[in-house]
N, C-alpha and C. Protein backbone atom coordinates (compact mmCIF):
# COMPACT_ATOMS: atom_id res chain seq x y z
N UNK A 1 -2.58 -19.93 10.70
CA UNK A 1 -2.03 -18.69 11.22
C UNK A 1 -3.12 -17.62 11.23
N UNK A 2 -3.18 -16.88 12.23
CA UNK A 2 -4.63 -15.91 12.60
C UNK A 2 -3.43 -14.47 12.61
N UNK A 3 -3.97 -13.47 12.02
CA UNK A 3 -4.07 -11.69 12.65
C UNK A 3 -5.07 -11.16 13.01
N UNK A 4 -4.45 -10.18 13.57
CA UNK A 4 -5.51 -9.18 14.24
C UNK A 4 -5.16 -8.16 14.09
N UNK A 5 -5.86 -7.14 13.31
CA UNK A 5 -5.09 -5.72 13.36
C UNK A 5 -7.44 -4.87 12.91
N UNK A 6 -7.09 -3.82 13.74
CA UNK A 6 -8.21 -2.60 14.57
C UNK A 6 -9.16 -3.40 14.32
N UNK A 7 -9.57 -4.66 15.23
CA UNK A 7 -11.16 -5.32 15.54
C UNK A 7 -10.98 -6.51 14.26
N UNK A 8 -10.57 -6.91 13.38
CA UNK A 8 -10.76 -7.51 12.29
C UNK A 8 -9.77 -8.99 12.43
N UNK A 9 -9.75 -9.80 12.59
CA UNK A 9 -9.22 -11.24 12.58
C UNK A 9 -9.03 -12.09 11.75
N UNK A 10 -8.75 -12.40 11.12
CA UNK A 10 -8.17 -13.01 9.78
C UNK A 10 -6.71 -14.25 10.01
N UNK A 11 -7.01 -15.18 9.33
CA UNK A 11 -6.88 -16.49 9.46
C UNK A 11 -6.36 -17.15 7.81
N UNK A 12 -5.39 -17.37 7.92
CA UNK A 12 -4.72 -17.86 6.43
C UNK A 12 -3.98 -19.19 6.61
N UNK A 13 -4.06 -19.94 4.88
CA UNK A 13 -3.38 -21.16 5.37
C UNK A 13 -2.28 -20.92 4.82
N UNK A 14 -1.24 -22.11 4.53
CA UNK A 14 0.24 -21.63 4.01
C UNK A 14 0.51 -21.58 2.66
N UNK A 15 -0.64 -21.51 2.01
CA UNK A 15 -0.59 -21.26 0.43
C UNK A 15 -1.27 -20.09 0.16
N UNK A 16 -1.48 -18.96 1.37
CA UNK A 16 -2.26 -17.67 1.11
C UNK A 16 -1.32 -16.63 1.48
N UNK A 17 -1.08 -15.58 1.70
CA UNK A 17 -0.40 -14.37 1.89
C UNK A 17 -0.79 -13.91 3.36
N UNK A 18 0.12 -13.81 4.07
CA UNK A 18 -0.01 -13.73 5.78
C UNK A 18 0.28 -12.39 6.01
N UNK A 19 -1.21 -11.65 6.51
CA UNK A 19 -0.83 -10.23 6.46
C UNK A 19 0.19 -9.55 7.15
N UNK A 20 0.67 -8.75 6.32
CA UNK A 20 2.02 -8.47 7.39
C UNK A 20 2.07 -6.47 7.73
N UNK A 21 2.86 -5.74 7.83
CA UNK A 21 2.99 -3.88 7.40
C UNK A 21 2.54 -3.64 6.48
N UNK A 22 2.75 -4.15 5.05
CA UNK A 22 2.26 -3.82 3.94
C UNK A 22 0.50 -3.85 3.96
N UNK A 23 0.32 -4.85 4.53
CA UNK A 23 -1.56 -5.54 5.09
C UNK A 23 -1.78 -4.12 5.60
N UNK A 24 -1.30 -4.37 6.96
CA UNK A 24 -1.75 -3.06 7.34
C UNK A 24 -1.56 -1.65 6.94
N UNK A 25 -0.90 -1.46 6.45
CA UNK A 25 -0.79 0.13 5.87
C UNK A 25 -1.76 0.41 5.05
N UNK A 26 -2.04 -0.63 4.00
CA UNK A 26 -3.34 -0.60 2.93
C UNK A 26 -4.64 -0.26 3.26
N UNK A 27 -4.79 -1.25 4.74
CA UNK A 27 -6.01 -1.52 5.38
C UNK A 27 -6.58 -0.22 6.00
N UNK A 28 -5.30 0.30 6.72
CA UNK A 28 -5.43 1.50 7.75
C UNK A 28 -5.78 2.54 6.63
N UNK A 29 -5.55 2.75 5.91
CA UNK A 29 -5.30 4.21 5.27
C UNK A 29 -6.60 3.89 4.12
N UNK A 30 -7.17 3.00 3.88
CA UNK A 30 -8.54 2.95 3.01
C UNK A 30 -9.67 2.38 4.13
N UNK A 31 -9.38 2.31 5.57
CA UNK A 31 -10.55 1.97 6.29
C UNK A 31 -11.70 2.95 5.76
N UNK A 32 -11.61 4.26 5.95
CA UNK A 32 -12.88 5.39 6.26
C UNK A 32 -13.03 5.68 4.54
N UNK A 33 -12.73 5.29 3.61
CA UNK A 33 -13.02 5.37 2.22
C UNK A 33 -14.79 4.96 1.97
N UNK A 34 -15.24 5.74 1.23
CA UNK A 34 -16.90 5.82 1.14
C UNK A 34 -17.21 5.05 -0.40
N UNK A 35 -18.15 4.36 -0.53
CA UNK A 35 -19.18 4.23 -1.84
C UNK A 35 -18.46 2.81 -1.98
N UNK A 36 -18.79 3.03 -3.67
CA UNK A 36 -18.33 1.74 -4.64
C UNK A 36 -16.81 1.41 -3.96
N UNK A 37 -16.12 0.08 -3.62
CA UNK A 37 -15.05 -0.36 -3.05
C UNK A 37 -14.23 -1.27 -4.00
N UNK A 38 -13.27 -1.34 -4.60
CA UNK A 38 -12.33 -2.30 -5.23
C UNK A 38 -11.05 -2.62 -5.00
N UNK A 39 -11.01 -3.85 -3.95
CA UNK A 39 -9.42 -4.18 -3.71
C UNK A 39 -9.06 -5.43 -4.93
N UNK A 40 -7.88 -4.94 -4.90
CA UNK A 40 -7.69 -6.09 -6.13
C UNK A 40 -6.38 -6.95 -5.30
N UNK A 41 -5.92 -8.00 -5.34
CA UNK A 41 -5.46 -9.19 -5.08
C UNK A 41 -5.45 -8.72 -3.42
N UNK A 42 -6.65 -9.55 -3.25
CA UNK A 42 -7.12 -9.30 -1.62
C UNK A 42 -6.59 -10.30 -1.15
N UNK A 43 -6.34 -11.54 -1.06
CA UNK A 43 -5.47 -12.04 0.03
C UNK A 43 -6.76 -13.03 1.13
N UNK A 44 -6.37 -12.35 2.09
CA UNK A 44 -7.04 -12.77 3.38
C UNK A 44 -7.97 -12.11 3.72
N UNK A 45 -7.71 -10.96 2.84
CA UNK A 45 -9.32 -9.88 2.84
C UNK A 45 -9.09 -9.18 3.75
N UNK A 46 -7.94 -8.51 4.58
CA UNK A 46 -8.13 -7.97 5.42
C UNK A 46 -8.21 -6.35 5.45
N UNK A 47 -7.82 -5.75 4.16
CA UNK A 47 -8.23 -4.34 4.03
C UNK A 47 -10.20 -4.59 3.27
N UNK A 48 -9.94 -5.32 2.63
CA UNK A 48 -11.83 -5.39 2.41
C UNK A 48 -12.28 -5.29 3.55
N UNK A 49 -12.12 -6.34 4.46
CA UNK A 49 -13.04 -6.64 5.11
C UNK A 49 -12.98 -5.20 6.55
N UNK A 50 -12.30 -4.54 6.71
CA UNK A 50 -12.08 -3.83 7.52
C UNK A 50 -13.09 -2.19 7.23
N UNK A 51 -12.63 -2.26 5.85
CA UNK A 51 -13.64 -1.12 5.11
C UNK A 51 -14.93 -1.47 5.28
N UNK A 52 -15.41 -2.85 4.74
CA UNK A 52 -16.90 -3.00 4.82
C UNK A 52 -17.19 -2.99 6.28
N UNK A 53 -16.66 -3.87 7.08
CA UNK A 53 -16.94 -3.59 8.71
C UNK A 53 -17.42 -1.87 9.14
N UNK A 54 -16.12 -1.08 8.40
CA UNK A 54 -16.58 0.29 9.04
C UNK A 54 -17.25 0.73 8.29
N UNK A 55 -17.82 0.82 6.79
CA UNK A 55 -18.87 1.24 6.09
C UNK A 55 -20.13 0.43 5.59
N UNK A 56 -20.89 -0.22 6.47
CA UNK A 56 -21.57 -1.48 6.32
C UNK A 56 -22.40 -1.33 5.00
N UNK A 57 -22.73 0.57 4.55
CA UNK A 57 -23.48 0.31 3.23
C UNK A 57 -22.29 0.74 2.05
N UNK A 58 -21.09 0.40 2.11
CA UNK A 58 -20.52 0.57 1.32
C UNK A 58 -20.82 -0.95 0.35
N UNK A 59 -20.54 -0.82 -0.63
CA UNK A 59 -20.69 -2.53 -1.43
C UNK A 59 -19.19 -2.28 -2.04
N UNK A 60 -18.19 -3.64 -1.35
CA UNK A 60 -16.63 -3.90 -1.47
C UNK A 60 -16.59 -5.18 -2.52
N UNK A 61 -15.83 -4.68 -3.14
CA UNK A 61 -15.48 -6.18 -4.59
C UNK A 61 -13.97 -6.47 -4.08
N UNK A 62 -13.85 -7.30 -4.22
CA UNK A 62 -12.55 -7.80 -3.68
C UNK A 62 -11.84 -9.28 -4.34
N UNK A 63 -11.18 -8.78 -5.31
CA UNK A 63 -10.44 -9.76 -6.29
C UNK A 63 -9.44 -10.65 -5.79
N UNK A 64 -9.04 -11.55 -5.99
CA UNK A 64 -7.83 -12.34 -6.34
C UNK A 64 -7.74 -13.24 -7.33
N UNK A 65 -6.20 -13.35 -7.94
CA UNK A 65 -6.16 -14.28 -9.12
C UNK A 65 -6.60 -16.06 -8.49
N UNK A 66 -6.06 -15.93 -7.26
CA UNK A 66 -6.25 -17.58 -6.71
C UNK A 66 -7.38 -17.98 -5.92
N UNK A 67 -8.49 -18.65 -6.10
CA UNK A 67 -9.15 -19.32 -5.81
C UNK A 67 -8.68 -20.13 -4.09
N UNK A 68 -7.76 -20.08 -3.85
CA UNK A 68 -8.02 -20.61 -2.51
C UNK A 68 -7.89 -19.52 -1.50
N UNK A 69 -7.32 -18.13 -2.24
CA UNK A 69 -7.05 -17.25 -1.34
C UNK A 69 -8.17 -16.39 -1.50
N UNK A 70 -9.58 -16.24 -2.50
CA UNK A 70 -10.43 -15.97 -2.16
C UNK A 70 -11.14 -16.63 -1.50
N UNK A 71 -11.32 -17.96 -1.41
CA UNK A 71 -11.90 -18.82 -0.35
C UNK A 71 -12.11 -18.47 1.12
N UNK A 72 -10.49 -18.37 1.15
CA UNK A 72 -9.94 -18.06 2.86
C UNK A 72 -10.25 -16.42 3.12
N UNK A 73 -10.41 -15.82 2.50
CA UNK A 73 -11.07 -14.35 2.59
C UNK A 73 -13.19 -14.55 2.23
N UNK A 74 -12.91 -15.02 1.74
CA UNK A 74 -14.71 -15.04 2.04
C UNK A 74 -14.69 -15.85 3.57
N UNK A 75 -14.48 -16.85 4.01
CA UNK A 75 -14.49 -17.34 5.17
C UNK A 75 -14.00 -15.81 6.65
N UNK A 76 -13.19 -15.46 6.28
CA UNK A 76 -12.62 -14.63 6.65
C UNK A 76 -13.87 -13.18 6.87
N UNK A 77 -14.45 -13.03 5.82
CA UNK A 77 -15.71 -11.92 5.90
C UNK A 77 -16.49 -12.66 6.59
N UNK A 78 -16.84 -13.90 6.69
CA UNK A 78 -18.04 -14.30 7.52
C UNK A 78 -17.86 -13.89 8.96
N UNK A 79 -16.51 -14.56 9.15
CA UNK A 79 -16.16 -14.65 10.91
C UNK A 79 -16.04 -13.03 11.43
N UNK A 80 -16.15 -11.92 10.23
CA UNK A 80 -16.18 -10.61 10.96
C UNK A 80 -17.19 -10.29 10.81
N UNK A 81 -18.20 -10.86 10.41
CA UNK A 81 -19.79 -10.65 10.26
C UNK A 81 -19.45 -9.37 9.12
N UNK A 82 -18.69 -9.49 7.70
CA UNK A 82 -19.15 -8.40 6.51
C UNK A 82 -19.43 -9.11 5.91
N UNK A 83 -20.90 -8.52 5.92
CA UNK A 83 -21.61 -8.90 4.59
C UNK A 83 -21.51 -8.52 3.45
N UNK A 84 -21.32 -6.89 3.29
CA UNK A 84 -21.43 -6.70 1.85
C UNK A 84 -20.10 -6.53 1.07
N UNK A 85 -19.72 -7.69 0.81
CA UNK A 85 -18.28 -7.93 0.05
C UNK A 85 -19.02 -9.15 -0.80
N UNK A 86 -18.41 -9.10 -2.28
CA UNK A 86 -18.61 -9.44 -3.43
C UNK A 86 -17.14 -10.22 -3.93
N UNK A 87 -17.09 -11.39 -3.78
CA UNK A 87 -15.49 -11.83 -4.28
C UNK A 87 -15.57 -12.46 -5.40
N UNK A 88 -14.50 -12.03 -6.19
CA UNK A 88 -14.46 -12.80 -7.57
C UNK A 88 -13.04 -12.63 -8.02
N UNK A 89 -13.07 -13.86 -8.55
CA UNK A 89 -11.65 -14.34 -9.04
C UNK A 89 -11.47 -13.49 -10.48
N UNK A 90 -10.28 -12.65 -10.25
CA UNK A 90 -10.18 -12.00 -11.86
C UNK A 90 -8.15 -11.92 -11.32
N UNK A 91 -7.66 -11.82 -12.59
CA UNK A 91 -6.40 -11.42 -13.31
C UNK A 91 -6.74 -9.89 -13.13
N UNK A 92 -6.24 -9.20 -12.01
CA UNK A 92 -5.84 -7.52 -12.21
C UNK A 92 -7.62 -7.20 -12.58
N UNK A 93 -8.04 -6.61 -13.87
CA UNK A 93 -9.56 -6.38 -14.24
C UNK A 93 -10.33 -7.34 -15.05
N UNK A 94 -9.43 -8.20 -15.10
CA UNK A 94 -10.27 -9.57 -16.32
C UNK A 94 -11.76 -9.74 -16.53
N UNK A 95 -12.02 -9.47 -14.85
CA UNK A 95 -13.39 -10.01 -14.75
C UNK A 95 -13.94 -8.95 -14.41
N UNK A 96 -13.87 -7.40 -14.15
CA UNK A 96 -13.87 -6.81 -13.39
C UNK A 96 -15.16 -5.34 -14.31
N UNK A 97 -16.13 -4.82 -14.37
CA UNK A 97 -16.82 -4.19 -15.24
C UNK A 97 -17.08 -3.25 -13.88
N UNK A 98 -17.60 -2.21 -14.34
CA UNK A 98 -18.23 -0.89 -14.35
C UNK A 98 -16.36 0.05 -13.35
N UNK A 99 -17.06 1.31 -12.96
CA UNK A 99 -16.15 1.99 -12.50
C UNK A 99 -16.55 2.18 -10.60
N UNK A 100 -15.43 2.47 -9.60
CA UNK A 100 -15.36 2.19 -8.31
C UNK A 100 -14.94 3.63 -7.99
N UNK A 101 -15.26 4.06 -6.70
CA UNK A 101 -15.07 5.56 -5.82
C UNK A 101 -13.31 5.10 -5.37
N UNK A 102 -13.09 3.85 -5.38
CA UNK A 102 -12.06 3.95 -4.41
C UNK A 102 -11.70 2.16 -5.11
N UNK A 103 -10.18 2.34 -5.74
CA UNK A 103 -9.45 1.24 -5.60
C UNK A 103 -8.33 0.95 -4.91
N UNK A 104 -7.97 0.00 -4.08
CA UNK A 104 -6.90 -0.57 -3.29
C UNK A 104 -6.30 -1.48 -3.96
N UNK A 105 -4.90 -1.70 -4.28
CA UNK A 105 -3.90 -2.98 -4.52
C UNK A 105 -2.49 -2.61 -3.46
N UNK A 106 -1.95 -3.89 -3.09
CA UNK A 106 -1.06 -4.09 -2.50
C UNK A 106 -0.16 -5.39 -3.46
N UNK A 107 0.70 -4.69 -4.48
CA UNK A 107 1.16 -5.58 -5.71
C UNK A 107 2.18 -6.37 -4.90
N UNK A 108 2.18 -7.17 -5.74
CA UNK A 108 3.62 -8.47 -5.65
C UNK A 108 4.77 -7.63 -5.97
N UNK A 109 5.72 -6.85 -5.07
CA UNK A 109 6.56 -5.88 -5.46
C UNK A 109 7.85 -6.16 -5.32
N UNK A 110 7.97 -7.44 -4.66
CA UNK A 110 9.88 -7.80 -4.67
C UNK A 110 10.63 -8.19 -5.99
N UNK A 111 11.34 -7.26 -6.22
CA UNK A 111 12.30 -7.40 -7.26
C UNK A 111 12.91 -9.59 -7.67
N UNK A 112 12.03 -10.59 -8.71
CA UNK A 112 12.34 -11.47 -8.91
C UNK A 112 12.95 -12.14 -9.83
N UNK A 113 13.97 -12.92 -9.45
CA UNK A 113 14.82 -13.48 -11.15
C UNK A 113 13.69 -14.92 -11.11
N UNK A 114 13.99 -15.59 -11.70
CA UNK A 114 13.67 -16.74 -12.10
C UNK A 114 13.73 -17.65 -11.09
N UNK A 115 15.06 -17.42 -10.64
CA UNK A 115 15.78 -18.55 -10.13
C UNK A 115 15.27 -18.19 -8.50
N UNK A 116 14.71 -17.19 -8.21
CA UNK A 116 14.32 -16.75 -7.04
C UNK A 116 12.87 -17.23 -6.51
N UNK A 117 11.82 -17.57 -7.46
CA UNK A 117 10.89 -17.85 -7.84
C UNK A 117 10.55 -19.07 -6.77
N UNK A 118 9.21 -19.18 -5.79
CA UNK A 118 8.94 -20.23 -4.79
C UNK A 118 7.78 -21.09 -5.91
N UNK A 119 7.62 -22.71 -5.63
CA UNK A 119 6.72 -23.23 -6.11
C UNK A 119 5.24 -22.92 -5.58
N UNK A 120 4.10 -23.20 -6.00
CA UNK A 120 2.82 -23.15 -5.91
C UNK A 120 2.32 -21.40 -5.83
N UNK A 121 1.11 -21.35 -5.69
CA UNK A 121 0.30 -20.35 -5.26
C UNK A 121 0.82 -18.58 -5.20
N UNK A 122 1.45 -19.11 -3.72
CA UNK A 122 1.75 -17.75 -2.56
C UNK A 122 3.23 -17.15 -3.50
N UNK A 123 3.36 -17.88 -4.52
CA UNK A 123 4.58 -17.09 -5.33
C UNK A 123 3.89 -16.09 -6.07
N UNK A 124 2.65 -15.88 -6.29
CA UNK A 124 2.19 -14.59 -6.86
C UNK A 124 2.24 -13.33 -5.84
N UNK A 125 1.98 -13.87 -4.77
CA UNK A 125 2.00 -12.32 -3.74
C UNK A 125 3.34 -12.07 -3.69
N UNK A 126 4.27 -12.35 -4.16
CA UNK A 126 5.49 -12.04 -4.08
C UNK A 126 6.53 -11.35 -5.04
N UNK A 127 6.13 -12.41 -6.26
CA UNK A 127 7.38 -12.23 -7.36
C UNK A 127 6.73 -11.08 -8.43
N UNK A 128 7.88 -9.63 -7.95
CA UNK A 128 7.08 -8.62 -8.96
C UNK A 128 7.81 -8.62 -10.12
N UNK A 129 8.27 -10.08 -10.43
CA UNK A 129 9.29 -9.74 -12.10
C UNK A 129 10.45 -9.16 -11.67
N UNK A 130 11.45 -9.55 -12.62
CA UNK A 130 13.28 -8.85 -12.22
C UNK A 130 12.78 -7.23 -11.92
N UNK A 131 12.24 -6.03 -12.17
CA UNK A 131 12.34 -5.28 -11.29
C UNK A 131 11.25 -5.08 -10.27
N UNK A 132 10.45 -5.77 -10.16
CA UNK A 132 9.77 -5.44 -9.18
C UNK A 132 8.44 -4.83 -9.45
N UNK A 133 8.41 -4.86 -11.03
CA UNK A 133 7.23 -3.82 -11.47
C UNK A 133 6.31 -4.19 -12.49
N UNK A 134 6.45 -6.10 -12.35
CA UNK A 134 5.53 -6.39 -13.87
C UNK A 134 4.02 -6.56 -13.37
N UNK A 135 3.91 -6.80 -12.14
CA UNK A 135 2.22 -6.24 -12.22
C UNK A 135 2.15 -5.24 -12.09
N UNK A 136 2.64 -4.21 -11.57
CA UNK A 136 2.27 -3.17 -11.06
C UNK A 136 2.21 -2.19 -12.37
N UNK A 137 2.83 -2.53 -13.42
CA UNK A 137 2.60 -1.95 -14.64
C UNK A 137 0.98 -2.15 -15.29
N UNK A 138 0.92 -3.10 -15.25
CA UNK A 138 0.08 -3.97 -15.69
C UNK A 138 -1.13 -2.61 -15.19
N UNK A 139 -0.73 -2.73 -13.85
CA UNK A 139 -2.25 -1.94 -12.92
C UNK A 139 -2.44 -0.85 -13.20
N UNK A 140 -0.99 0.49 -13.76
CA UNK A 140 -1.37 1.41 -14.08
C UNK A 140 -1.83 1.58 -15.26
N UNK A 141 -1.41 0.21 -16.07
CA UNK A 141 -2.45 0.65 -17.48
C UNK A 141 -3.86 1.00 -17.66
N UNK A 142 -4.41 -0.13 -16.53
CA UNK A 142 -5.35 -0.31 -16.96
C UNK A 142 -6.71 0.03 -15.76
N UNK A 143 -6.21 0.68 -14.39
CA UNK A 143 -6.84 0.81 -13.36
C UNK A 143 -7.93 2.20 -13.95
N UNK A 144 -7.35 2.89 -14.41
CA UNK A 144 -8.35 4.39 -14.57
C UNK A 144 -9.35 3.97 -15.17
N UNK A 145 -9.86 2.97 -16.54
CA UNK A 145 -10.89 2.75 -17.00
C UNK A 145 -12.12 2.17 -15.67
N UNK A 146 -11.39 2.01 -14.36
CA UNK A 146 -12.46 1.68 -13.67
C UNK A 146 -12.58 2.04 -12.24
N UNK A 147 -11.90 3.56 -12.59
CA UNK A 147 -11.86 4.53 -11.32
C UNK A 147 -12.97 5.81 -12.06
N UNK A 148 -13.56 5.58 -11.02
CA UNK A 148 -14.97 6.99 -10.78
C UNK A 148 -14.03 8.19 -11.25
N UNK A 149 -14.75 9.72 -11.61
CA UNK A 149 -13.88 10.46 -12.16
C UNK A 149 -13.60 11.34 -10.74
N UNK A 150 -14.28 11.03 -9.60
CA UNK A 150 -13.30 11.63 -8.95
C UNK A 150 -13.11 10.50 -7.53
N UNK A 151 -12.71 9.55 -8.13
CA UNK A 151 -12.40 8.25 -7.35
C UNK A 151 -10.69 8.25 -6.44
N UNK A 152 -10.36 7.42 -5.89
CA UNK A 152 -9.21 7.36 -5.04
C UNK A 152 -8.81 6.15 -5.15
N UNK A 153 -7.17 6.09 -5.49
CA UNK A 153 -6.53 5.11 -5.72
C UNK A 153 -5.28 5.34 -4.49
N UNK A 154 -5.30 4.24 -3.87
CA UNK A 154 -4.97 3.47 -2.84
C UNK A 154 -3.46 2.21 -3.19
N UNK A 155 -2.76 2.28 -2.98
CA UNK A 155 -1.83 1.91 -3.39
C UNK A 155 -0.38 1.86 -2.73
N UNK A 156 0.21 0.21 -2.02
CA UNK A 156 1.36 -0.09 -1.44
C UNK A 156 2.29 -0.39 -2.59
N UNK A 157 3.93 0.47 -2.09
CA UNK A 157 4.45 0.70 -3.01
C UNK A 157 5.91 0.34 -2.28
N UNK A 158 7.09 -0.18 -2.88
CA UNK A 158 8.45 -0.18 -1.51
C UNK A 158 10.11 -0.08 -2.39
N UNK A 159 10.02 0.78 -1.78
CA UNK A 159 11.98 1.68 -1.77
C UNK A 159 12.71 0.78 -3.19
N UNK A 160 11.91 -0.63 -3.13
CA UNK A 160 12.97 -2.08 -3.75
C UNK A 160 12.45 -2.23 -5.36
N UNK A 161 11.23 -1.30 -5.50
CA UNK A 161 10.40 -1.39 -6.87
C UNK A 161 10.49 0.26 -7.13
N UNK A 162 10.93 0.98 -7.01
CA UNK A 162 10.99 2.30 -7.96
C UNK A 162 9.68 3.26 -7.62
N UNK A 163 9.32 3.83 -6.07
CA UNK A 163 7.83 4.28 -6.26
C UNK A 163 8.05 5.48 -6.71
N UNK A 164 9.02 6.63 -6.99
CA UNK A 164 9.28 7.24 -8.14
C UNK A 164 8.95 7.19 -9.34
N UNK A 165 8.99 6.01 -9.86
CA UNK A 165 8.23 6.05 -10.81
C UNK A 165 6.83 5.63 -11.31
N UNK A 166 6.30 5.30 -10.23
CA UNK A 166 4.97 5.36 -9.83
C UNK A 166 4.68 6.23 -9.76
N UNK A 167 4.65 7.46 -8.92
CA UNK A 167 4.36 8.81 -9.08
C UNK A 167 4.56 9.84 -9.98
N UNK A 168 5.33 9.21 -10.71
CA UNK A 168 5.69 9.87 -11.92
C UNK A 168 4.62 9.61 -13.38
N UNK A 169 4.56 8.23 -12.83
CA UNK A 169 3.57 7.38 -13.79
C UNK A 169 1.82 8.40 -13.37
N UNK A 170 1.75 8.35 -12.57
CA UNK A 170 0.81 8.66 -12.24
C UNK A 170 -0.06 10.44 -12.40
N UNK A 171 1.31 11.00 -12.22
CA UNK A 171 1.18 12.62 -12.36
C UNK A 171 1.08 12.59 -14.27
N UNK A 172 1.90 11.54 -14.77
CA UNK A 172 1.68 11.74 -16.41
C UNK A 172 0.33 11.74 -16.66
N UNK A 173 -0.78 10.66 -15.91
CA UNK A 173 -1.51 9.93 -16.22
C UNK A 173 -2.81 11.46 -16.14
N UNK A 174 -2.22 12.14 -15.12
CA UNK A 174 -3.87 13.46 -15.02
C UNK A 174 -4.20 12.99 -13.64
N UNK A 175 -2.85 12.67 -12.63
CA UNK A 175 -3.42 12.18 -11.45
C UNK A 175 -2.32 12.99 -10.39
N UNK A 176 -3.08 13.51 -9.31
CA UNK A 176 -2.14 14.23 -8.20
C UNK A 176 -1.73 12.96 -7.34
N UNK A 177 -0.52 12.72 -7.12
CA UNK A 177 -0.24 11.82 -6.07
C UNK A 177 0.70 12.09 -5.06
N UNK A 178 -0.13 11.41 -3.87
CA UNK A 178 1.08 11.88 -2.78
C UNK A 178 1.26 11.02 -1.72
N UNK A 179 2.29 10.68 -1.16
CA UNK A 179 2.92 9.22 0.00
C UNK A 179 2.04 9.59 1.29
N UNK A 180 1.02 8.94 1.55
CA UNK A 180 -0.03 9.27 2.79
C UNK A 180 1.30 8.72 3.86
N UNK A 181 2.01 7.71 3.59
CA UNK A 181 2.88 7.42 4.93
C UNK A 181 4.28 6.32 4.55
N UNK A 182 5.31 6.56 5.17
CA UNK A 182 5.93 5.35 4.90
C UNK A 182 7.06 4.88 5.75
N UNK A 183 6.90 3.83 5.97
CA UNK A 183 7.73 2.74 7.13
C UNK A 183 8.79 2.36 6.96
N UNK A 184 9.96 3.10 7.44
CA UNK A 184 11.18 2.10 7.00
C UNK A 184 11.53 0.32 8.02
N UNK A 185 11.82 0.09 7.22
CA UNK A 185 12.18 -1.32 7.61
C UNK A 185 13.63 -1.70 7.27
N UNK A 186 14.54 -3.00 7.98
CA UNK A 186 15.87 -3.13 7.49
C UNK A 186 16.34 -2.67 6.31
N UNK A 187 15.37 -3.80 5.34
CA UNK A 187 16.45 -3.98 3.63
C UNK A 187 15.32 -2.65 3.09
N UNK A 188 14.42 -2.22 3.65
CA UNK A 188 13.27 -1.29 2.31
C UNK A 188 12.26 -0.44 3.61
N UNK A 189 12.01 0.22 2.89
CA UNK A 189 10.87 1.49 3.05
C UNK A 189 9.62 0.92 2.46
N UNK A 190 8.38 1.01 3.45
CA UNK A 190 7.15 0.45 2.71
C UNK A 190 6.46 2.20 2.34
N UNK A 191 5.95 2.42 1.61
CA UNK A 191 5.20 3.44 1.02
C UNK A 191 3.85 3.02 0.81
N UNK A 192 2.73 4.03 1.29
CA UNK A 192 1.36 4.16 0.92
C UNK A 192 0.91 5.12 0.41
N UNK A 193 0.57 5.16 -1.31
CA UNK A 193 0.42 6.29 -2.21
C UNK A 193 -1.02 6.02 -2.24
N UNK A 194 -1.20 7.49 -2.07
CA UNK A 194 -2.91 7.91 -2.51
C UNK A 194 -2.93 8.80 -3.81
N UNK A 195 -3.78 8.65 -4.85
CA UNK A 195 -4.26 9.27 -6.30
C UNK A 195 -5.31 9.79 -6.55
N UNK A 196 -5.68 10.88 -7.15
CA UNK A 196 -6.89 11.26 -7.65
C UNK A 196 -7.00 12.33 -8.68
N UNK A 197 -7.46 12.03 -9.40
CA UNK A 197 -7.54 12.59 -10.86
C UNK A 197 -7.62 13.97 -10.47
N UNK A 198 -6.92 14.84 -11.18
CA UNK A 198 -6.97 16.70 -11.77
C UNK A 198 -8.12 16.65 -11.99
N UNK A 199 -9.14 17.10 -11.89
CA UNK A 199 -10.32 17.58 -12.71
C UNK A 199 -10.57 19.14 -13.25
C-alpha cells in the first residue's frame, strides 16, 4: 500500500501503520519546524521524512518501538532522497539521549480493552490502553527531559482519549498549549496540539 501526501510517497506493508488524517495533520503542521528533529513512533516516516525533505540541514531522529516499521521508513527516506534522518529503535526515550528544538508523536490513542486487542505488530499503533492514554502518559512524563528550553512539542491528540487533559497536563507542566487544528470525523475529532515552555 503506497501514500502520497505534499511531494512525499510512502509505501507500507500490512504489519506497519498506513498513514491516514492523523499522518497527515502531524506531518503538515511540523513540515517548516527548524534544527534538532524528534519524531517518536514514526511509522512509515512520513512526517520525518517530509520535514527533512523541506529542511535538508535539519538532522531528524525518528524512533519506533518495531523494527520492521523502521525498516519500511528508512526504505521510505531513501525513495524521497532524505538523507539526513537517523532511525533507531527505542521504547518512547529508551534509547533516546541529548535534547531536540522540536518533538513530534502521533500516540496509539484508541481507547482498548483486552479483548479488543489485534495480534502481531500494528497493534501498537493502535491500542492506547482502556482509556486511551497509557502511552501517551508515558510521553508526558518523560518528553521535557529532551525538549530544548525553548523547543516545540508537536502532538496528535482525539475527542476518544481526553485532549483536555493533555492540555491541562501540559499547562501544569510550565508549558503554553494550544489546538493548531482539528478535524472532525464520524465517531471522533482528530486534534493537533502544539507546546512550548513559559520561559
Amino acid at each position: 500500500m503506497s501514500h502520497e501526501f505534499l511531494g512525499v510517497s510512502v509505501s507500507v506493508t500490512s504489519d506497519v501503520y498506513e498513514p491516514a488524517e492523523d499522518s497527515e495533520l502531524l506531518a503538515f503542521h511540523s513540515r517548516n519546524l527548524k534544527g534538532k528533529i524528534l519524531e517518536i513512533g514514526t511509522g512509515s516516516g512520513l512526517a520525518a521524512i517530509l520535514n527533512a525533505k523541506t529542511n535538508p540541514s535539519n538532522p531528524v531522529f525518528a524512533t519506533d518501538t518495531s523494527p520492521t516499521a523502521l525498516e519500511c521508513a528508512r526504505k521510505n527516506a531513501e525513495s524521497n532522497g532524505a538523507r539526513n534522518i537517523l532511525f533507531v529503535q527505542s521504547d518512547l526515550f529508551s534509547n533516546i539521549r541529548g535534547k531536540f528544538d522540536a518533538i513530534l508523536f502521533n500516540p496509539p490513542y484508541l481507547p482498548t480493552s483486552a479483548e479488543e486487542r489485534i495480534s502481531g505488530p500494528l497493534n501498537r499503533a493502535f491500542d492506547g490502553g482502556e482509556d486511551g492514554r497509557e502511552t501517551l502518559g508515558r510521553f508526558l512524563n518523560e518528553f521535557q527531559a529532551h525538549l530544548a528550553p525553548r523547543g516545540t512539542l508537536i502532538l496528535i491528540q482525539s475527542s476518544l482519549n481526553s485532549p483536555e487533559k493533555t492540555l491541562s497536563s501540559l499547562q501544569s507542566q510550565g508549558f503554553s498549549a494550544s489546538i493548531l487544528e482539528q478535524r472532525p470525523f464520524f465517531f471522533e475529532i482528530l486534534y493537533c496540539i502544539s507546546a512550548q515552555r513559559i520561559m
